[in-house]
Protein backbone atom coordinates (compact mmCIF):
# COMPACT_ATOMS: atom_id res chain seq x y z
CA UNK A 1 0.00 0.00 0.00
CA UNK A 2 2.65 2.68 0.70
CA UNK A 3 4.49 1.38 -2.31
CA UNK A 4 1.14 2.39 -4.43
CA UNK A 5 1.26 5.65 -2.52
CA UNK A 6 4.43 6.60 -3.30
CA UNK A 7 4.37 5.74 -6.96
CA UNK A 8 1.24 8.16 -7.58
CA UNK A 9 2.75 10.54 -5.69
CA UNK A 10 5.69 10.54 -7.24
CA UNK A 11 4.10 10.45 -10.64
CA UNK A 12 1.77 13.52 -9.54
CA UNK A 13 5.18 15.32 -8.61
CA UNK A 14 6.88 14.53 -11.63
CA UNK A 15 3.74 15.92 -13.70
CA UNK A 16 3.62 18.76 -11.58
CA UNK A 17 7.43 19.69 -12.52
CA UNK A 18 6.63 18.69 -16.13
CA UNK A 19 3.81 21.36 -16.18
CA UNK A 20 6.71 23.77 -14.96
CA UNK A 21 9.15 23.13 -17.20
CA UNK A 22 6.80 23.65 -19.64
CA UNK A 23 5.46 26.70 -18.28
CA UNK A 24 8.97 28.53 -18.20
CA UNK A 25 9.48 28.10 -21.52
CA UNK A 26 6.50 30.30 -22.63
CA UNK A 27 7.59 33.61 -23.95
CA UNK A 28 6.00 37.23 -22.43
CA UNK A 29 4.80 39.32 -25.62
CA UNK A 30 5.82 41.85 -27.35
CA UNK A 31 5.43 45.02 -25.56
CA UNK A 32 3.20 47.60 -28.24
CA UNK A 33 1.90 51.14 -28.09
CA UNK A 34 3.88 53.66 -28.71
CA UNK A 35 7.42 54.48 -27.49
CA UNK A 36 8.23 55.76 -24.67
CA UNK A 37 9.45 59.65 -25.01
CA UNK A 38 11.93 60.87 -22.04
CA UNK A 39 11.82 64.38 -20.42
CA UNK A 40 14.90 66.59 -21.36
CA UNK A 41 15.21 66.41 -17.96
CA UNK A 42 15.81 62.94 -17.40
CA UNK A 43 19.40 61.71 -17.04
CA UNK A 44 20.17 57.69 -17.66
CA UNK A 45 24.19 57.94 -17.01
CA UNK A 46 22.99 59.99 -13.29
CA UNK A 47 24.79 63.07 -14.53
CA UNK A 48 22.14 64.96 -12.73
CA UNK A 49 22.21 65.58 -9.07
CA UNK A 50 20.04 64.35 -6.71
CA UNK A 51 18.55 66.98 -4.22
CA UNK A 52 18.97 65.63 -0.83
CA UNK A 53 15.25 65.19 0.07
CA UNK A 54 13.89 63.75 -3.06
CA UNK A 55 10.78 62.18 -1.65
CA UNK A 56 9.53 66.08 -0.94
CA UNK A 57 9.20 65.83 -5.05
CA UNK A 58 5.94 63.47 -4.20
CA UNK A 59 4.31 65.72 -1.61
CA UNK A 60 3.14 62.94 0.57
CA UNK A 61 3.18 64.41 4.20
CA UNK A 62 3.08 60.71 5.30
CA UNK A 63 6.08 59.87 3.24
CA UNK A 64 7.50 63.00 4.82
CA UNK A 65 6.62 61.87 8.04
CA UNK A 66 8.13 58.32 7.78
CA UNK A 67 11.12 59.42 6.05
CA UNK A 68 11.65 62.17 9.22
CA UNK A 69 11.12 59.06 11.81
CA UNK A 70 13.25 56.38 9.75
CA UNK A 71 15.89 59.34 9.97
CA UNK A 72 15.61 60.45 13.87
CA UNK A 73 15.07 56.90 15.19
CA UNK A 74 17.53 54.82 12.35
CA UNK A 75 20.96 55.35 14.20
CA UNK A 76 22.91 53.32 11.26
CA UNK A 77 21.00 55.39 8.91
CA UNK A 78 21.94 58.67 10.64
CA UNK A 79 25.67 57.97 11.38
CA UNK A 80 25.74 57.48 7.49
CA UNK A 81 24.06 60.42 6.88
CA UNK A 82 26.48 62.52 9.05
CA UNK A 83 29.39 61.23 6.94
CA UNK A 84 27.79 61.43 3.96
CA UNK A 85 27.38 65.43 5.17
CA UNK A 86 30.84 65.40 6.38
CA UNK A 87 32.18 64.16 3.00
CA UNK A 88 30.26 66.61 1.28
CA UNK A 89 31.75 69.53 3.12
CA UNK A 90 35.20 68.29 2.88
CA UNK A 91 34.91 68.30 -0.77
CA UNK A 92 33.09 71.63 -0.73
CA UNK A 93 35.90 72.80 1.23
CA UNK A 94 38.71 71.04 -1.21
CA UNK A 95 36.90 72.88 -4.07
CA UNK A 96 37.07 76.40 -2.98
């Protein structure tokens, strides 16, 4: 009896990883519509600077708010951004 059980089981699994297999192979379509036009704006080699509080660009004051409590209460996160302010004024400094 277990012998019978573990033959259909084991021929349910292998279906199951047949049905997979087979399902991995399928392709994903063609994207269509139009093409996608970039802002002048928009810089794909990050040759544009990044203002220090970018998520003020989505005006979310709950974003706002979490941001301002992942900051105060994150001390890893605000050690990090102490340097990254003290490495900024060093090469401020270097550059006058």
């Amino acid at each position: 009896m277990v012998q019978q059980l573990f033959k259909k089981v084991t021929g349910i699994a292998a279906g199951a990883l047949l049905l997979v297999l087979l399902a991995s192979c399928v392709q994903a379509p063609e994207p269509s519509g139009p093409p996608v036009t970039l802002s002048p704006g928009f810089s794909a080699a990050g040759e544009v600077p990044l203002a220090d509080s970018w998520w003020t660009a989505f005006d979310s004051d709950h974003l706002n708010q979490l941001v301002g409590q992942s900051l105060e209460s994150n001390f890893d996160l605000l050690v990090a951004w102490e340097r990254l302010q003290e490495a900024r004024a060093v090469v401020d400094r270097s550059s006058a």
